[in-house]
N, C-alpha and C. Protein backbone atom coordinates (compact mmCIF):
# COMPACT_ATOMS: atom_id res chain seq x y z
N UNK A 1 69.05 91.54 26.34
CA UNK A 1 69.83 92.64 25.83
C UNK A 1 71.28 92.44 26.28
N UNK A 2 72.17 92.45 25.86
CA UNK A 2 73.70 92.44 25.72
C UNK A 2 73.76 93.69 26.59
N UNK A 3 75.62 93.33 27.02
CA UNK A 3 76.01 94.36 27.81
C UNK A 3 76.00 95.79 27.02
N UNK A 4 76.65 95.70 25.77
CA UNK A 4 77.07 97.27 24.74
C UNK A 4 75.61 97.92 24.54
N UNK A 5 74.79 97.34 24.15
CA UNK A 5 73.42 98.05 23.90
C UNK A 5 72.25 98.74 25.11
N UNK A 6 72.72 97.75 26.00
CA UNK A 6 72.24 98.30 27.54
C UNK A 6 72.93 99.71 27.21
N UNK A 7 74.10 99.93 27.21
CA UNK A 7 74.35 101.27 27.63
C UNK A 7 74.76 102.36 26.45
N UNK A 8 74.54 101.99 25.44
CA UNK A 8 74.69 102.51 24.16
C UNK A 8 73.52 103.65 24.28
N UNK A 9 73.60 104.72 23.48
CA UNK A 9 72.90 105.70 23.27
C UNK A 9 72.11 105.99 22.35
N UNK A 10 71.38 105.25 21.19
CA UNK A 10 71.16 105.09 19.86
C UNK A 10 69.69 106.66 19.66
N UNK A 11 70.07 106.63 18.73
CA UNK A 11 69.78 107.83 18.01
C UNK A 11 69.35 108.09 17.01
N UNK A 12 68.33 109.08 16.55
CA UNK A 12 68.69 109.55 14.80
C UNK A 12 69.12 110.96 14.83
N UNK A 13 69.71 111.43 14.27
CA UNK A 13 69.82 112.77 14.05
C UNK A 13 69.67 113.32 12.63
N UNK A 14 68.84 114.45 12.73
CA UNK A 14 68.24 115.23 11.69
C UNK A 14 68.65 116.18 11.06
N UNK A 15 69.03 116.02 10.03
CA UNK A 15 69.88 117.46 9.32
C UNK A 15 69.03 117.53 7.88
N UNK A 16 68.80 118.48 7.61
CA UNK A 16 68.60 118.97 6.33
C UNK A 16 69.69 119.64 5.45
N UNK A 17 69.42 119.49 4.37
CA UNK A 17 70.58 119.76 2.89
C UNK A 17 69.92 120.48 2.06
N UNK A 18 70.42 121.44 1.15
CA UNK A 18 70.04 122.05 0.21
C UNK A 18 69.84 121.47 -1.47
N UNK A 19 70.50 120.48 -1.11
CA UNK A 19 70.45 119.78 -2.47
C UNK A 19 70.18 118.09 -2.25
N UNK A 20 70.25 117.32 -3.23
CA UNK A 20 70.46 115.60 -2.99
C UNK A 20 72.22 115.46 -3.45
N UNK A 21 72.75 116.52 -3.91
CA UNK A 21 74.02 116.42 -3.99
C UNK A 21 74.43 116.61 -2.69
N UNK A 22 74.50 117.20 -2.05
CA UNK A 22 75.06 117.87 -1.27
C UNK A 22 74.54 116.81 -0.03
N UNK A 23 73.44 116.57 0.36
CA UNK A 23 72.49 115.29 0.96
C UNK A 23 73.55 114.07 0.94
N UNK A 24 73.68 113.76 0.07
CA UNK A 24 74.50 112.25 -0.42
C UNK A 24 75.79 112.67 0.08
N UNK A 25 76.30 113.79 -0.25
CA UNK A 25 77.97 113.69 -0.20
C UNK A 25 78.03 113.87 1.30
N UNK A 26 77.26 114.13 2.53
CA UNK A 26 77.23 114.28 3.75
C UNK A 26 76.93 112.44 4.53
N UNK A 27 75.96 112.02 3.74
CA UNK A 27 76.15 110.95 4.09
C UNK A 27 76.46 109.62 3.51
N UNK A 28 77.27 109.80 2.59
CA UNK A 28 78.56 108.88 2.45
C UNK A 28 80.22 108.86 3.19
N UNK A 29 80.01 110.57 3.61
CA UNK A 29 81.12 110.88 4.52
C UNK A 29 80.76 110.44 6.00
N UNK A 30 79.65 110.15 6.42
CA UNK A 30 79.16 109.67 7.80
C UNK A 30 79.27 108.22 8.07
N UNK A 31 78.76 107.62 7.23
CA UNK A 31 78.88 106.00 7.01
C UNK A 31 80.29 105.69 6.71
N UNK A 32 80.79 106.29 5.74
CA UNK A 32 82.18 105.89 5.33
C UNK A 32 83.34 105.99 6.68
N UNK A 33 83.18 106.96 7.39
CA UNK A 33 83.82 107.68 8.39
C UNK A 33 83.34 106.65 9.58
N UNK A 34 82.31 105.91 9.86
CA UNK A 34 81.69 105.29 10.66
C UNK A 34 81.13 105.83 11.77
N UNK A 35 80.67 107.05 11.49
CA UNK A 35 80.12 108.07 12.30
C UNK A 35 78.49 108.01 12.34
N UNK A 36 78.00 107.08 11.20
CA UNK A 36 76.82 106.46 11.52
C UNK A 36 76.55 105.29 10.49
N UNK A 37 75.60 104.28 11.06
CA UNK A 37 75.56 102.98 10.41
C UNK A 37 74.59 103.32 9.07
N UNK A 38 74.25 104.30 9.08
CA UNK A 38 72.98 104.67 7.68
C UNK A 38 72.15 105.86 8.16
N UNK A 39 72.54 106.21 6.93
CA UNK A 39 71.68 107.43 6.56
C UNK A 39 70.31 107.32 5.62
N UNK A 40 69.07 107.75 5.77
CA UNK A 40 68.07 107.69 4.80
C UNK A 40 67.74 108.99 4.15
N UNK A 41 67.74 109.36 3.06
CA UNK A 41 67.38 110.24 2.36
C UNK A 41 66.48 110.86 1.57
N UNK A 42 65.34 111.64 2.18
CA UNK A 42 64.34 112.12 1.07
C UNK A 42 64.00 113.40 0.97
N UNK A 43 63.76 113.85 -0.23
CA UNK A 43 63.13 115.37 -0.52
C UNK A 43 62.13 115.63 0.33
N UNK A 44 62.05 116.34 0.62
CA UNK A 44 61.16 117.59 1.15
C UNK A 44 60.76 119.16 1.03
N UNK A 45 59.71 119.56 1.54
CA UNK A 45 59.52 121.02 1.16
C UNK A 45 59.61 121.95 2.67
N UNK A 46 60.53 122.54 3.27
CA UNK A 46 60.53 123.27 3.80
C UNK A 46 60.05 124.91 4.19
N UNK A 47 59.13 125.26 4.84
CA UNK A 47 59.20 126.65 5.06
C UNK A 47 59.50 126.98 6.16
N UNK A 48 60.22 128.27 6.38
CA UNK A 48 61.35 128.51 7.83
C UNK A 48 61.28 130.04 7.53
N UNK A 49 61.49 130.39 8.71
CA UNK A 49 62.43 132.17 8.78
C UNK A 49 63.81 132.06 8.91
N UNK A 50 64.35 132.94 7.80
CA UNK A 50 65.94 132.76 8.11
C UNK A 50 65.49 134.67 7.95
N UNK A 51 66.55 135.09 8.54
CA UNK A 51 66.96 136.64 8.66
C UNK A 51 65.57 137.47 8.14
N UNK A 52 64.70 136.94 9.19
CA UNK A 52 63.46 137.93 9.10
C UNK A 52 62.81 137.73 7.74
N UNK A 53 62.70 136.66 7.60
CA UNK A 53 61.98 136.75 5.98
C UNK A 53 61.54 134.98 6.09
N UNK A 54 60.11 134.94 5.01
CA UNK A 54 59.69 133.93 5.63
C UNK A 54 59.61 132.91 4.64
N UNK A 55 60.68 131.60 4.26
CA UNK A 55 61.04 131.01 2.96
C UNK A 55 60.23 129.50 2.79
N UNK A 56 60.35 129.44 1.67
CA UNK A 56 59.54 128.12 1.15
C UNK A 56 60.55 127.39 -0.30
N UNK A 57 60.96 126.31 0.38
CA UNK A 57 62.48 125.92 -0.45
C UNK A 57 61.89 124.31 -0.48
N UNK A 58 62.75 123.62 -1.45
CA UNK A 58 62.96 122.06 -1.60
C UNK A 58 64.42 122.07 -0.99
N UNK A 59 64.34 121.12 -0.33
CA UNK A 59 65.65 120.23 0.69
C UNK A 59 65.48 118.91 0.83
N UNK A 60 66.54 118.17 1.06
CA UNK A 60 66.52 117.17 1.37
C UNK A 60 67.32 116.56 2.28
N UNK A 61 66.21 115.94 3.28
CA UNK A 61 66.21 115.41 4.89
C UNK A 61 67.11 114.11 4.94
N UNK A 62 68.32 114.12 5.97
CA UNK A 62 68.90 112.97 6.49
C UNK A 62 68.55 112.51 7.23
N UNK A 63 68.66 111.46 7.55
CA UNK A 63 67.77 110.51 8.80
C UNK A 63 68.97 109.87 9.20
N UNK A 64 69.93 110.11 10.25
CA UNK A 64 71.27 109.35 10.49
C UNK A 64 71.07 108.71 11.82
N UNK A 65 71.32 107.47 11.12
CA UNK A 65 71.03 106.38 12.26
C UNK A 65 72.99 106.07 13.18
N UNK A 66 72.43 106.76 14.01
CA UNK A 66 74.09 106.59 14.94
C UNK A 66 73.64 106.13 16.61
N UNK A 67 75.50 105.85 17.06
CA UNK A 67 75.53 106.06 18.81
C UNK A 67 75.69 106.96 19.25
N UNK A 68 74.43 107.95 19.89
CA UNK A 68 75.23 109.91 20.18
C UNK A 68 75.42 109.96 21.06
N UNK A 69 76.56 108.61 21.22
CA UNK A 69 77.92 108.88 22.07
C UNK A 69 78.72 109.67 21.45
N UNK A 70 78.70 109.76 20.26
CA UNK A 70 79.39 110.29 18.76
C UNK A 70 79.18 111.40 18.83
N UNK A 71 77.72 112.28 18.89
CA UNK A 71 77.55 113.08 18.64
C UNK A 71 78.31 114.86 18.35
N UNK A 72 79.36 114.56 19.08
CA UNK A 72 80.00 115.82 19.17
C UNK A 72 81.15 115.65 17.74
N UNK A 73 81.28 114.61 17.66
CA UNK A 73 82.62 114.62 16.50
C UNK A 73 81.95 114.23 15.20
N UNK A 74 80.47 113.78 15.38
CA UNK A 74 79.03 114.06 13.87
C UNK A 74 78.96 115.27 13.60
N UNK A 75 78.33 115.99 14.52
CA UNK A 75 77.87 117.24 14.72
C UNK A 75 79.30 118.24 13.78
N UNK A 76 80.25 117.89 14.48
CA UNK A 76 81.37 118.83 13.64
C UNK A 76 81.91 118.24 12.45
N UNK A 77 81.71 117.13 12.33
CA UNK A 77 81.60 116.65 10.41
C UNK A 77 80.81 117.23 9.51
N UNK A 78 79.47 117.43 10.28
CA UNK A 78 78.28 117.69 9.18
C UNK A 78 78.54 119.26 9.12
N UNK A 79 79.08 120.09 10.02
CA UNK A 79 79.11 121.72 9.62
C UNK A 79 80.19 121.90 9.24
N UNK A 80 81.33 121.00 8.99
CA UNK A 80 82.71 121.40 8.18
C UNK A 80 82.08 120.53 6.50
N UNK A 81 81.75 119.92 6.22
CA UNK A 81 80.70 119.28 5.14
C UNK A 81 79.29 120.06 4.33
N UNK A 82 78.70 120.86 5.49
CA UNK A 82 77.42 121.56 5.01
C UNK A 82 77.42 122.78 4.59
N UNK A 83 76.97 123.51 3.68
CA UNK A 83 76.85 124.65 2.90
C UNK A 83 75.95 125.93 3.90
N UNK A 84 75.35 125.41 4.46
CA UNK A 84 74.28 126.17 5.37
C UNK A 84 75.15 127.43 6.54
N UNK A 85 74.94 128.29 6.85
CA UNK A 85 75.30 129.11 7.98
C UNK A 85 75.05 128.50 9.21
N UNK A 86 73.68 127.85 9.54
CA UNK A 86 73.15 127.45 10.85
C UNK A 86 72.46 126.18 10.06
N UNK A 87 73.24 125.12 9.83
CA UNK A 87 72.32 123.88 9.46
C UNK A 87 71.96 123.29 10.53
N UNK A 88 70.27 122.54 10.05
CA UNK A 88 69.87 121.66 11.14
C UNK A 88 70.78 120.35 12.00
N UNK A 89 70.80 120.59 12.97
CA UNK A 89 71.66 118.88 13.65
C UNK A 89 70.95 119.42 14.96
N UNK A 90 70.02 118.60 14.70
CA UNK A 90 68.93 117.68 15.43
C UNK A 90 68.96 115.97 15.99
N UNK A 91 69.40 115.81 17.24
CA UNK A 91 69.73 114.27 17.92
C UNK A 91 68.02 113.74 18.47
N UNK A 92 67.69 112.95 18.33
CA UNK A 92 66.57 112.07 18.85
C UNK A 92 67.05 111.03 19.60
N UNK A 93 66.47 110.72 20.57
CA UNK A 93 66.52 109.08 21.00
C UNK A 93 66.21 108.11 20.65
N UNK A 94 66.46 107.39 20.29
CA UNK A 94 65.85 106.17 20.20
C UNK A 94 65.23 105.15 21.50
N UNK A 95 63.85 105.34 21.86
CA UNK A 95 63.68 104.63 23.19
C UNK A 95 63.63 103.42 23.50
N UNK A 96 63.16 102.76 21.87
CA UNK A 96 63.63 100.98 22.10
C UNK A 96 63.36 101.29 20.56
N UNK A 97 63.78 99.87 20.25
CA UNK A 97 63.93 99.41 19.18
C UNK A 97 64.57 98.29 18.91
N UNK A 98 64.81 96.99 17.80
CA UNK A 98 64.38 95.92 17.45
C UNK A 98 65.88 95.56 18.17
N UNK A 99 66.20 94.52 18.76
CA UNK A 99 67.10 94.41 19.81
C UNK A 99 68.61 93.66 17.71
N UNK A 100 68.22 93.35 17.08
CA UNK A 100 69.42 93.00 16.26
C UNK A 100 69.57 94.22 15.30
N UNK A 101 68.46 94.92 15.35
CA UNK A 101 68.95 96.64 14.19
C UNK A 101 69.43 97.22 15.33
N UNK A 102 69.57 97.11 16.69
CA UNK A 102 70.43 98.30 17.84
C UNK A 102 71.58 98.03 17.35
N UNK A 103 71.99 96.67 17.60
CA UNK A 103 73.02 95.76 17.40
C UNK A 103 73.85 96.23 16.79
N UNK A 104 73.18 96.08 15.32
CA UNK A 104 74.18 96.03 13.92
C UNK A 104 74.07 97.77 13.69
N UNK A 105 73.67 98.82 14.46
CA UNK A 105 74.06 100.06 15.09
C UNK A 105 75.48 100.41 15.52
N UNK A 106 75.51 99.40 16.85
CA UNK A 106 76.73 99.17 17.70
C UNK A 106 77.77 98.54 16.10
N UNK A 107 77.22 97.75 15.79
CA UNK A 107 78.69 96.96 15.32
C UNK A 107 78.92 97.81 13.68
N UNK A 108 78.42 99.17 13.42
CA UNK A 108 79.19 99.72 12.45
C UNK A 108 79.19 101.13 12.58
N UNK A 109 79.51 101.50 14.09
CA UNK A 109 79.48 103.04 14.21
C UNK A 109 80.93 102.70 15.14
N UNK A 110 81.62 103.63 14.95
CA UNK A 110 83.12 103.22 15.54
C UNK A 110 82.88 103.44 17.05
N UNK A 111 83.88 102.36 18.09
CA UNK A 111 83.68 102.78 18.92
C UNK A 111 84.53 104.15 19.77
N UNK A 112 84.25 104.55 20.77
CA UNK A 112 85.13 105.88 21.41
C UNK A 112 86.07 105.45 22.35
């Protein structure tokens, strides 16, 4: 393992979208911005409580592959970008993973 990935923070973080418009235009602004190396995108069916009431909607799930070393200046992209009142931004770890996809992580998420 290289020195940058030893101490790198790698991640996915989870946001949901109300649309695949709205899905896409969040993460082309993430990648483009280099705020994460890829985003994956698929429909889903959600049910949740929002304001005491109990909903069953189609959304569609980001899968943003970043360093959440980032996280604080993602996090405030995706809620100046997202339509939602309280959208999901959800960070995971990544606890290992394939030592040249960490890599090519590191080498297209900007550094701080």
């Amino acid at each position: 393992m290289d020195k940058d990935s030893a101490t790198t923070a790698y991640g996915v973080v989870l946001v949901t979208a109300s649309s695949q418009e709205e899905a896409e235009k969040i993460a082309q602004n993430l990648v483009q911005s280099r705020l994460a190396a890829c985003v994956s995108l698929m429909p889903v069916h959600s049910i949740y409580t929002w304001q005491g009431k109990v909903n069953s909607e189609q959304e569609w799930q980001l899968v943003i592959k970043t360093d959440l070393a980032h996280f604080s200046t993602l996090e405030a992209k995706i809620r100046e970008l997202h339509s939602y009142e309280v959208p999901e931004i959800i960070a995971l770890p990544i606890l290992a993973g394939s030592q040249p996809y960490l890599q090519w992580i590191s080498d297209n998420v900007n550094e701080i």
